[in-house]
PDB file of N, CA and C in Angstrom:
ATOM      1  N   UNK A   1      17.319  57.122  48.795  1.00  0.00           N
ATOM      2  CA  UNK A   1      15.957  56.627  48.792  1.00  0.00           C
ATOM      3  C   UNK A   1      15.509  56.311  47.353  1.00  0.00           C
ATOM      4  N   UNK A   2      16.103  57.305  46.217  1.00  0.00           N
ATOM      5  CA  UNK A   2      15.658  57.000  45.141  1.00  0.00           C
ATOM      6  C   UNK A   2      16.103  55.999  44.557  1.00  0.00           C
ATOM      7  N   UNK A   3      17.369  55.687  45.030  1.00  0.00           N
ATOM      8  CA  UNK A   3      18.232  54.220  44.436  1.00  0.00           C
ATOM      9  C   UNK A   3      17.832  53.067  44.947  1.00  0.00           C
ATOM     10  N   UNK A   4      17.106  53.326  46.312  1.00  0.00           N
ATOM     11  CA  UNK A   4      16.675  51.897  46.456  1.00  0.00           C
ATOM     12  C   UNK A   4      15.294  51.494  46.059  1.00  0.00           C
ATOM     13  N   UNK A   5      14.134  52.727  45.727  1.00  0.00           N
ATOM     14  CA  UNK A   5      13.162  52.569  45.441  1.00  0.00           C
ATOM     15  C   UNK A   5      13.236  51.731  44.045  1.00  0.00           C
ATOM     16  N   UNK A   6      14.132  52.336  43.370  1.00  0.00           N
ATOM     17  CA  UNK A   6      14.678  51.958  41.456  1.00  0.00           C
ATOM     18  C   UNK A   6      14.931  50.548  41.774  1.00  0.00           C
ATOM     19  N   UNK A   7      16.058  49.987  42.165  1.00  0.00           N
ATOM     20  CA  UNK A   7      16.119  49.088  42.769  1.00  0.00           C
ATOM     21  C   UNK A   7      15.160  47.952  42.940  1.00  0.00           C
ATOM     22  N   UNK A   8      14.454  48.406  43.972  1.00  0.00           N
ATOM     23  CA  UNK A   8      12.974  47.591  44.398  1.00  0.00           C
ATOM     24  C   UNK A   8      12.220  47.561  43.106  1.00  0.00           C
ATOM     25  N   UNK A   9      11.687  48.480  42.375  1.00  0.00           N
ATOM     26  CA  UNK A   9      11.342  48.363  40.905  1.00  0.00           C
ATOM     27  C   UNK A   9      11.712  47.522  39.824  1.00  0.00           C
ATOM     28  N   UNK A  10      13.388  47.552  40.118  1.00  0.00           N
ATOM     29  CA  UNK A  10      13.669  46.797  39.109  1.00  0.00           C
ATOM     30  C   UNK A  10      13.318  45.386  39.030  1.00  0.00           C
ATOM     31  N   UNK A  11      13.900  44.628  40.344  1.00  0.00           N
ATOM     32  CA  UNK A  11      13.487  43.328  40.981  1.00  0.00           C
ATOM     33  C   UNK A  11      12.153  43.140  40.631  1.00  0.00           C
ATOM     34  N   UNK A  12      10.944  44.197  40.473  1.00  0.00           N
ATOM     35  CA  UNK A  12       9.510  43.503  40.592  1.00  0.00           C
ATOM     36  C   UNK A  12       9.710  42.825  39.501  1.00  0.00           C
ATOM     37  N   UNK A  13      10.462  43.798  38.819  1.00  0.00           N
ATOM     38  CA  UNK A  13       9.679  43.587  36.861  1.00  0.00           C
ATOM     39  C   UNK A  13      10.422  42.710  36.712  1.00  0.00           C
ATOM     40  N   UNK A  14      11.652  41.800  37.040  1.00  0.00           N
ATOM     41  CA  UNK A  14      12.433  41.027  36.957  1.00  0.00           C
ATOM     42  C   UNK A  14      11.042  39.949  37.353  1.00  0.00           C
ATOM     43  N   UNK A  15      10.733  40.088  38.122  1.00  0.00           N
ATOM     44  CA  UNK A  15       9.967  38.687  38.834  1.00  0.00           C
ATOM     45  C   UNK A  15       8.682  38.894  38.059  1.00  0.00           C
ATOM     46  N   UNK A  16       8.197  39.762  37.816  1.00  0.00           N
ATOM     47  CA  UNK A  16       6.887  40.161  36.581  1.00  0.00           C
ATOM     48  C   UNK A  16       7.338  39.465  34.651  1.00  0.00           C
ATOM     49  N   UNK A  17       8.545  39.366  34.659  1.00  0.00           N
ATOM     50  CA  UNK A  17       9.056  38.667  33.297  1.00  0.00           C
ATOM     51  C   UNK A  17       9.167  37.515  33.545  1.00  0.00           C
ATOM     52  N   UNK A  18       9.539  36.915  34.690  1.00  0.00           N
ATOM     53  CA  UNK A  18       9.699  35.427  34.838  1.00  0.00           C
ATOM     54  C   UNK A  18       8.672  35.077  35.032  1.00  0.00           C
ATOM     55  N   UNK A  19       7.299  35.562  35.968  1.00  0.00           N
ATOM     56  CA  UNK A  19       6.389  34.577  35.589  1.00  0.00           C
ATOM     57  C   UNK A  19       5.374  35.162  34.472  1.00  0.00           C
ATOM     58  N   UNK A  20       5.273  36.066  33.873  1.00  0.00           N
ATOM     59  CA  UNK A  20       4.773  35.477  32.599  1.00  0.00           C
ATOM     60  C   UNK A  20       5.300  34.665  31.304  1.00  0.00           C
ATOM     61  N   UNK A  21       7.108  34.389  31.715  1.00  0.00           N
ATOM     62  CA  UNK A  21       7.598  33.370  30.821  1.00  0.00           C
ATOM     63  C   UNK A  21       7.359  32.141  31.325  1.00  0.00           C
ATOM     64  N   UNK A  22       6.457  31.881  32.444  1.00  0.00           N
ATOM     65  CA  UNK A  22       5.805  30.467  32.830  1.00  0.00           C
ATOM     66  C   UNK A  22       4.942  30.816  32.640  1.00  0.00           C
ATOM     67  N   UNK A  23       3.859  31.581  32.450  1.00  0.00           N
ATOM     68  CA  UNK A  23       2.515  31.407  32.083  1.00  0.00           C
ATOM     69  C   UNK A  23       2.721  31.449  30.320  1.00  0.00           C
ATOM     70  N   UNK A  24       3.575  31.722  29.719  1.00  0.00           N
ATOM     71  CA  UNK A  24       3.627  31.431  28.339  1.00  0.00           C
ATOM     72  C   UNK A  24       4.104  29.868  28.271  1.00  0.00           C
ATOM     73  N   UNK A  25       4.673  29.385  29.180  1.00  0.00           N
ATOM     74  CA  UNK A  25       4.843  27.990  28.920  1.00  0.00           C
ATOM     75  C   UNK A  25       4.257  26.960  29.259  1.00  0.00           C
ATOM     76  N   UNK A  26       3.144  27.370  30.165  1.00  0.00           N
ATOM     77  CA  UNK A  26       2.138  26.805  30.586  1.00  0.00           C
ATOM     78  C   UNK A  26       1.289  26.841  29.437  1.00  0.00           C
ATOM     79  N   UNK A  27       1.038  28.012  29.061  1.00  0.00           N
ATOM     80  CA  UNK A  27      -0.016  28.021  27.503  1.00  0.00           C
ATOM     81  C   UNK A  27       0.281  26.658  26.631  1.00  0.00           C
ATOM     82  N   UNK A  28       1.786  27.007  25.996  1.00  0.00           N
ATOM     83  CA  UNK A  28       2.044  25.897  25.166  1.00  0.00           C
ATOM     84  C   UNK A  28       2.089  24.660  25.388  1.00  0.00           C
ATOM     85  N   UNK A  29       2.819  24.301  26.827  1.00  0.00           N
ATOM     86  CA  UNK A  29       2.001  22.923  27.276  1.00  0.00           C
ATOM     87  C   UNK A  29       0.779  22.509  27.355  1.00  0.00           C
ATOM     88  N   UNK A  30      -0.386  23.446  27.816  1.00  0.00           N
ATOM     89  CA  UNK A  30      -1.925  23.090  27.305  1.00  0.00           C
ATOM     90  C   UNK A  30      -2.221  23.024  25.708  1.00  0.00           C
ATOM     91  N   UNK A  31      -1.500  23.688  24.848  1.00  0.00           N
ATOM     92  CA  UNK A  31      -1.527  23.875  23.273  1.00  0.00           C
ATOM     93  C   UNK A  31      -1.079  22.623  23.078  1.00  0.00           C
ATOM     94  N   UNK A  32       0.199  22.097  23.476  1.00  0.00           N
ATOM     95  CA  UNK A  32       0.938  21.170  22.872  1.00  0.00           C
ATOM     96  C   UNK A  32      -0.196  19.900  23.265  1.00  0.00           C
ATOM     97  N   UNK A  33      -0.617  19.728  24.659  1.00  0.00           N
ATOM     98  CA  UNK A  33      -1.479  18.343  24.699  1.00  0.00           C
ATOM     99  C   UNK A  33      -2.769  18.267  24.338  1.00  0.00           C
ATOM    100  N   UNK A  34      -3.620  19.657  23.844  1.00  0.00           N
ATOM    101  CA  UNK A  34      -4.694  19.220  23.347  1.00  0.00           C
ATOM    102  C   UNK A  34      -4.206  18.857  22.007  1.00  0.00           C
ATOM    103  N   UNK A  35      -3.301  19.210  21.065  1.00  0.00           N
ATOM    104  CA  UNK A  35      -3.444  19.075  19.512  1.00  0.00           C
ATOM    105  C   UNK A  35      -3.121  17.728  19.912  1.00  0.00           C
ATOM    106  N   UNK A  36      -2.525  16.738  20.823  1.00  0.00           N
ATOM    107  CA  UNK A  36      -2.452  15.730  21.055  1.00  0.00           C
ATOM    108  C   UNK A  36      -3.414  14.679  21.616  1.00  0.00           C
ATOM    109  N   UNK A  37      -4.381  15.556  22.032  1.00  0.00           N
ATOM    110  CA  UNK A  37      -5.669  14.693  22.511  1.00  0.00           C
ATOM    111  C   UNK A  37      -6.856  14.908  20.905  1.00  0.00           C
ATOM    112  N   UNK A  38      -6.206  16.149  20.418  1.00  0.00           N
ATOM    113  CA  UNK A  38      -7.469  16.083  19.341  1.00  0.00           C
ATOM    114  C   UNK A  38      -7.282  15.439  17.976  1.00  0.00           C
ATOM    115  N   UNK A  39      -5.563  15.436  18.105  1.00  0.00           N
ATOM    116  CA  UNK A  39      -5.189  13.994  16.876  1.00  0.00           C
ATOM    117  C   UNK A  39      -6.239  12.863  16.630  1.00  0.00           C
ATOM    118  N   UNK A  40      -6.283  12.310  15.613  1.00  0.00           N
ATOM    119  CA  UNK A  40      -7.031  11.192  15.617  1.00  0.00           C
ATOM    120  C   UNK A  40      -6.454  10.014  16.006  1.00  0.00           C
ATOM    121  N   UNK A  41      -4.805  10.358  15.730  1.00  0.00           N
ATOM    122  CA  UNK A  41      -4.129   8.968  15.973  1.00  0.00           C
ATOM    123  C   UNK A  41      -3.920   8.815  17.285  1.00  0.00           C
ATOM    124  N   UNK A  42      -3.985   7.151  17.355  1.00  0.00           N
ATOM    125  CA  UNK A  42      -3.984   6.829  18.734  1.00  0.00           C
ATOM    126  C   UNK A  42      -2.463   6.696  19.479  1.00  0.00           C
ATOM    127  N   UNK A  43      -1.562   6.689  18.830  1.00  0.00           N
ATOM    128  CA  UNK A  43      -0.228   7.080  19.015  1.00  0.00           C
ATOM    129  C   UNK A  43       0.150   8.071  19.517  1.00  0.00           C
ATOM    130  N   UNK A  44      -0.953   8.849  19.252  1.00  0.00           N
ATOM    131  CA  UNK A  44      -0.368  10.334  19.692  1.00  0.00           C
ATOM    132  C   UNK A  44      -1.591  10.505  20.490  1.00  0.00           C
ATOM    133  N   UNK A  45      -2.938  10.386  20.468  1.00  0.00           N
ATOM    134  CA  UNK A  45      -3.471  10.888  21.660  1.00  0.00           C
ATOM    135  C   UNK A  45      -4.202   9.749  22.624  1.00  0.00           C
ATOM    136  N   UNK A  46      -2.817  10.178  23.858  1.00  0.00           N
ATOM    137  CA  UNK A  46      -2.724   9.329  24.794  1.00  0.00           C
ATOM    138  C   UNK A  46      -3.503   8.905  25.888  1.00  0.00           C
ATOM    139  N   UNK A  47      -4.472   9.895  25.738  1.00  0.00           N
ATOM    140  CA  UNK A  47      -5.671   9.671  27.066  1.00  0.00           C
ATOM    141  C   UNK A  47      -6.581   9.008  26.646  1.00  0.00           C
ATOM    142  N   UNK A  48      -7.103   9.197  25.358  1.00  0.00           N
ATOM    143  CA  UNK A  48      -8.812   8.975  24.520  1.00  0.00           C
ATOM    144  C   UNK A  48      -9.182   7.548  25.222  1.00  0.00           C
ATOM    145  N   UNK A  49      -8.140   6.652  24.566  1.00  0.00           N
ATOM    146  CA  UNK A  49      -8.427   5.079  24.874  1.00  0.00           C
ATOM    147  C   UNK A  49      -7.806   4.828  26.493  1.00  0.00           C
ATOM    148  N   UNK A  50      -7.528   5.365  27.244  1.00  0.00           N
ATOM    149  CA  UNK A  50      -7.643   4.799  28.753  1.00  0.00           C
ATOM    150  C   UNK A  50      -8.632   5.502  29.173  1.00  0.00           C
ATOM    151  N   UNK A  51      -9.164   7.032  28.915  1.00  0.00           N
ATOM    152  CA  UNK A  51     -10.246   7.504  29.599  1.00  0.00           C
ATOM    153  C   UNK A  51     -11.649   6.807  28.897  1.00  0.00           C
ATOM    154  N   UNK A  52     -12.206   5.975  27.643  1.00  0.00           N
ATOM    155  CA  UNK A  52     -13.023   5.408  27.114  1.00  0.00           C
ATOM    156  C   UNK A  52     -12.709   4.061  27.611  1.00  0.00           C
ATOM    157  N   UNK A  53     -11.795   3.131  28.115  1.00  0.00           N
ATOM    158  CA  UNK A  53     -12.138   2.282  28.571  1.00  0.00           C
ATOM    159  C   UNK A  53     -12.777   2.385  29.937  1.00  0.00           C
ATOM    160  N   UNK A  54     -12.022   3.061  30.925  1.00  0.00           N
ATOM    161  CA  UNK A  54     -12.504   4.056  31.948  1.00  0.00           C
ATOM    162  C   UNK A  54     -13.826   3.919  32.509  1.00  0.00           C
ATOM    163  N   UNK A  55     -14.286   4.271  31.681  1.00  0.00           N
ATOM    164  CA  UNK A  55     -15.579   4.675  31.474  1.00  0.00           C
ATOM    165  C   UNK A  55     -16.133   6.461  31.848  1.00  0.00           C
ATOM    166  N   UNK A  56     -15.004   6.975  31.039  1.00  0.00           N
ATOM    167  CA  UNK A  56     -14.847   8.214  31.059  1.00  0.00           C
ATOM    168  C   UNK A  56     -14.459   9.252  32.625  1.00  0.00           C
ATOM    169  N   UNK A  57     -14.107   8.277  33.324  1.00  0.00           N
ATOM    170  CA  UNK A  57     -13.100   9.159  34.337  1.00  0.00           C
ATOM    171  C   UNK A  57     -11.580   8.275  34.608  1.00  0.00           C
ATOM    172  N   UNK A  58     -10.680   9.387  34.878  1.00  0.00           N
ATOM    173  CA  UNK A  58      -9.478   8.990  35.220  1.00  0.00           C
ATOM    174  C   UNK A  58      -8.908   9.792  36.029  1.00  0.00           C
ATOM    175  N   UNK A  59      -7.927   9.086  37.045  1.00  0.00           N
ATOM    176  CA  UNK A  59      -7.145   9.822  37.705  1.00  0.00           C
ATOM    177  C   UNK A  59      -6.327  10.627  37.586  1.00  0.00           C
ATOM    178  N   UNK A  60      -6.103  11.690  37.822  1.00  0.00           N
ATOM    179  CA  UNK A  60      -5.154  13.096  37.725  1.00  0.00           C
ATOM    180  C   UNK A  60      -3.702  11.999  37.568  1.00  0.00           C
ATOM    181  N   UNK A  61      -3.035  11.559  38.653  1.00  0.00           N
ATOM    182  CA  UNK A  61      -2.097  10.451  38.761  1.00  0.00           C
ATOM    183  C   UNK A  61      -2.105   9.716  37.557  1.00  0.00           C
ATOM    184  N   UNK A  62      -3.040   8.850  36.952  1.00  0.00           N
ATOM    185  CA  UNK A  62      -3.088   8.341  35.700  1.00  0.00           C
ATOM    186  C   UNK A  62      -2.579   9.046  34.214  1.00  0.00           C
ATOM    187  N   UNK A  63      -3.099   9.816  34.698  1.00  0.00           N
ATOM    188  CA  UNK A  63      -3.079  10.798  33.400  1.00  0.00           C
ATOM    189  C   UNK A  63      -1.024  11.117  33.245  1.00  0.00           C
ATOM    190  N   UNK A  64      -1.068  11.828  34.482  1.00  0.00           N
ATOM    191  CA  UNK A  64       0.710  11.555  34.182  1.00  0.00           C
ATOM    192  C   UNK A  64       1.934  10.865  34.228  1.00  0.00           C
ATOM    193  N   UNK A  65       0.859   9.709  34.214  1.00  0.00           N
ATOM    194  CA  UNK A  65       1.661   8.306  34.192  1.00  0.00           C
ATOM    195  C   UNK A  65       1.488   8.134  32.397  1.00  0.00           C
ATOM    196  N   UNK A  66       0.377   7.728  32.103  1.00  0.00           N
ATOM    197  CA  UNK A  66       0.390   8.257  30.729  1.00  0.00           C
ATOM    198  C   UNK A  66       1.041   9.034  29.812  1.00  0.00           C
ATOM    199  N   UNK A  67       1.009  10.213  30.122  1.00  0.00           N
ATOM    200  CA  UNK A  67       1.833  10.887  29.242  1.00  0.00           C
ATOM    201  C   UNK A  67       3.802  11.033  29.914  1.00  0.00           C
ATOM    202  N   UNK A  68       4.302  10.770  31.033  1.00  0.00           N
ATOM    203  CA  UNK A  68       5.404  10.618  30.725  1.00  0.00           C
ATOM    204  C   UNK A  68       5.833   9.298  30.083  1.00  0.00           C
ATOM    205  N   UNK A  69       4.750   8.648  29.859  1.00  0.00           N
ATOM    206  CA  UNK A  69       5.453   7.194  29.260  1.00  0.00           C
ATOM    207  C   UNK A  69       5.385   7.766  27.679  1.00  0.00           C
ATOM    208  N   UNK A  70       4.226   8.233  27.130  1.00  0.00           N
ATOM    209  CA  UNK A  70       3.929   8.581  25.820  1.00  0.00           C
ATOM    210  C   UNK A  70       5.319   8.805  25.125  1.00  0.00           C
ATOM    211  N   UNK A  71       5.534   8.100  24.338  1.00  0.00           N
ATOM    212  CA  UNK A  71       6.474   8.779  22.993  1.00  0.00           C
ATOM    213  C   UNK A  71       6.526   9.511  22.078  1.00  0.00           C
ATOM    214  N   UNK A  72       7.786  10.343  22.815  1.00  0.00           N
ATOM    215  CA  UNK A  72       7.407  11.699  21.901  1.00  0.00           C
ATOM    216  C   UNK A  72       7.052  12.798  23.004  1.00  0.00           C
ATOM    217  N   UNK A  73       6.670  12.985  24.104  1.00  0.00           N
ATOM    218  CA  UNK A  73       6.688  13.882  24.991  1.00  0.00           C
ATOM    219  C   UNK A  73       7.558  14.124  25.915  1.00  0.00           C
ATOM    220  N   UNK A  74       7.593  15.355  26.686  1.00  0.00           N
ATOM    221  CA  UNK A  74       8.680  15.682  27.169  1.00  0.00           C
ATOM    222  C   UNK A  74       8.421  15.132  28.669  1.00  0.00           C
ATOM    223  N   UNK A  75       9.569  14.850  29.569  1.00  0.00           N
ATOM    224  CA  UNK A  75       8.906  15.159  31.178  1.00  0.00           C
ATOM    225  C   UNK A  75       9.034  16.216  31.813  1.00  0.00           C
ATOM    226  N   UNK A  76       7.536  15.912  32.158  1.00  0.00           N
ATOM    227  CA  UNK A  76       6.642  17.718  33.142  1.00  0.00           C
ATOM    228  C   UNK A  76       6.212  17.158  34.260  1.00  0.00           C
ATOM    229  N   UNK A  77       6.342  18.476  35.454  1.00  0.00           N
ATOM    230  CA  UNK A  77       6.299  18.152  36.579  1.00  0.00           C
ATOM    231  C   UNK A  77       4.606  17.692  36.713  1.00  0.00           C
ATOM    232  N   UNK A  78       4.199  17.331  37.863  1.00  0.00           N
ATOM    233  CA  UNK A  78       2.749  17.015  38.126  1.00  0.00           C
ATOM    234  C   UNK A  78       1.900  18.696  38.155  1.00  0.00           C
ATOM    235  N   UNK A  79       2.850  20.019  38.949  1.00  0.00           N
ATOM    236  CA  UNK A  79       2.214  21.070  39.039  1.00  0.00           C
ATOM    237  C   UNK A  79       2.054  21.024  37.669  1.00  0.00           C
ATOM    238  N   UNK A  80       3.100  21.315  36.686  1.00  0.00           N
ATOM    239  CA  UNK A  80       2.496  21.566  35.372  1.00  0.00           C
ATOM    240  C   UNK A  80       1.622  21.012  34.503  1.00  0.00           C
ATOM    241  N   UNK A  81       1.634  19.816  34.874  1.00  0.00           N
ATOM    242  CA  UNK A  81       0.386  19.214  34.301  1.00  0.00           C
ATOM    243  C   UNK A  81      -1.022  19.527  34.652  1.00  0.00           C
ATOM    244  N   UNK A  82      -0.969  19.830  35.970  1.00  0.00           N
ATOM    245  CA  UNK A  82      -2.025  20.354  37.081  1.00  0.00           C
ATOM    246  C   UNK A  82      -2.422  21.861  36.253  1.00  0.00           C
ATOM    247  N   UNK A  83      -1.464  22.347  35.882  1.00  0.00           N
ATOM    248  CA  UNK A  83      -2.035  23.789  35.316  1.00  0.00           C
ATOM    249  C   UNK A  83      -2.397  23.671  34.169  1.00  0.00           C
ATOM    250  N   UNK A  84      -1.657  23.047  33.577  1.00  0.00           N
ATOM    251  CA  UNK A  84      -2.111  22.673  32.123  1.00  0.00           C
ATOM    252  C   UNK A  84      -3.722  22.006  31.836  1.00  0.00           C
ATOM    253  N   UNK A  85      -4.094  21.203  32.760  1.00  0.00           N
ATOM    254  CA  UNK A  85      -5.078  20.262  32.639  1.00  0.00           C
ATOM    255  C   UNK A  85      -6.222  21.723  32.643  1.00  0.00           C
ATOM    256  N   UNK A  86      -5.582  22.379  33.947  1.00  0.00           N
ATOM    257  CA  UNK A  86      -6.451  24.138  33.796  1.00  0.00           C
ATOM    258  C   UNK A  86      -7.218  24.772  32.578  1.00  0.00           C
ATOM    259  N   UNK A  87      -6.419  24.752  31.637  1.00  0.00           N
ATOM    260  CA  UNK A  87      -6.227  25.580  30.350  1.00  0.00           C
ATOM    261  C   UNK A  87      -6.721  24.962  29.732  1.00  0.00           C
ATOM    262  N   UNK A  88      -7.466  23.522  29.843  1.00  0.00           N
ATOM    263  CA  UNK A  88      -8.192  22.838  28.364  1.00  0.00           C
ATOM    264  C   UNK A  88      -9.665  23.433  28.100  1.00  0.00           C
ATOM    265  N   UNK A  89     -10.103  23.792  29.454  1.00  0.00           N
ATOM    266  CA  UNK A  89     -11.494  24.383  29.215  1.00  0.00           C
ATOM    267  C   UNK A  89     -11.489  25.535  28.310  1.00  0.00           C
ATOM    268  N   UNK A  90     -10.270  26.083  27.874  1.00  0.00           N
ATOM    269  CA  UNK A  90     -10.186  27.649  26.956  1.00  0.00           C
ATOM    270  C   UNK A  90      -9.868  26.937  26.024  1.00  0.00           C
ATOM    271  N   UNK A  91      -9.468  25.765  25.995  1.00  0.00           N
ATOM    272  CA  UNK A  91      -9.115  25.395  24.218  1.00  0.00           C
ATOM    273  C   UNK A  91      -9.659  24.671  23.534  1.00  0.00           C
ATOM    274  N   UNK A  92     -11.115  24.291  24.949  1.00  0.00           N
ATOM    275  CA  UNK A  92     -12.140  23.235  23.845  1.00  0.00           C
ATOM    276  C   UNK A  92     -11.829  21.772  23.745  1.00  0.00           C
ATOM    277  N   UNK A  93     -11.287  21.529  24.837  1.00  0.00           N
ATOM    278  CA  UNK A  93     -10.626  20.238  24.994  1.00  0.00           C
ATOM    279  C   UNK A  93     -11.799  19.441  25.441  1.00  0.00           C
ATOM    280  N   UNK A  94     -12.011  18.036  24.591  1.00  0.00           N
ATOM    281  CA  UNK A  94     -13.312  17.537  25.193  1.00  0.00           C
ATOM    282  C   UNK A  94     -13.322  16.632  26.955  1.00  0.00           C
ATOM    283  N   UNK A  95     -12.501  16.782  27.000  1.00  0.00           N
ATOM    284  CA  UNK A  95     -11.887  15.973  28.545  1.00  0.00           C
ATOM    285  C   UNK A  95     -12.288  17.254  29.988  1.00  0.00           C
TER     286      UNK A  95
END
């Protein structure tokens, strides 16, 4: 009983390390695209001028059409972008 309880323990914390090594990478993907929305250059921040022509709304869909085209970024799934887009309200993101 005690070996399988240990066991069962171990597995949590196994699955308790993996997802906070996605919620740490979720962080840095919200880190990585605001310093990219708060650049001045327009090279690098890829939303400013489609959400200002816009007229300040854009589609979720848009947005990651945008940035997998962007040069210089990596490709991320839509969830992660979805979580990421989450995390701008903590970093002061004006979007």
């Amino acid at each position: 009983m005690w070996q399988s309880t240990g066991k069962g323990m171990q597995e949590a914390f196994q699955d308790l390390n993996a997802l906070l090594s996605k919620v740490k990478e979720m962080v840095m993907l919200a880190e990585k695209m605001r310093q990219k929305l708060l650049s001045g250059s327009s090279s690098q921040n890829f939303v400013r001028i489609p959400l200002e022509k816009a007229g300040g709304m854009i589609n979720l869909i848009d947005i990651y059409c945008l940035l997998s085209r962007a040069p210089g970024t990596e490709l991320i799934s839509p969830e992660d972008l979805l979580q990421a887009c989450s995390l701008w309200g903590k970093f002061d993101v004006y979007v």
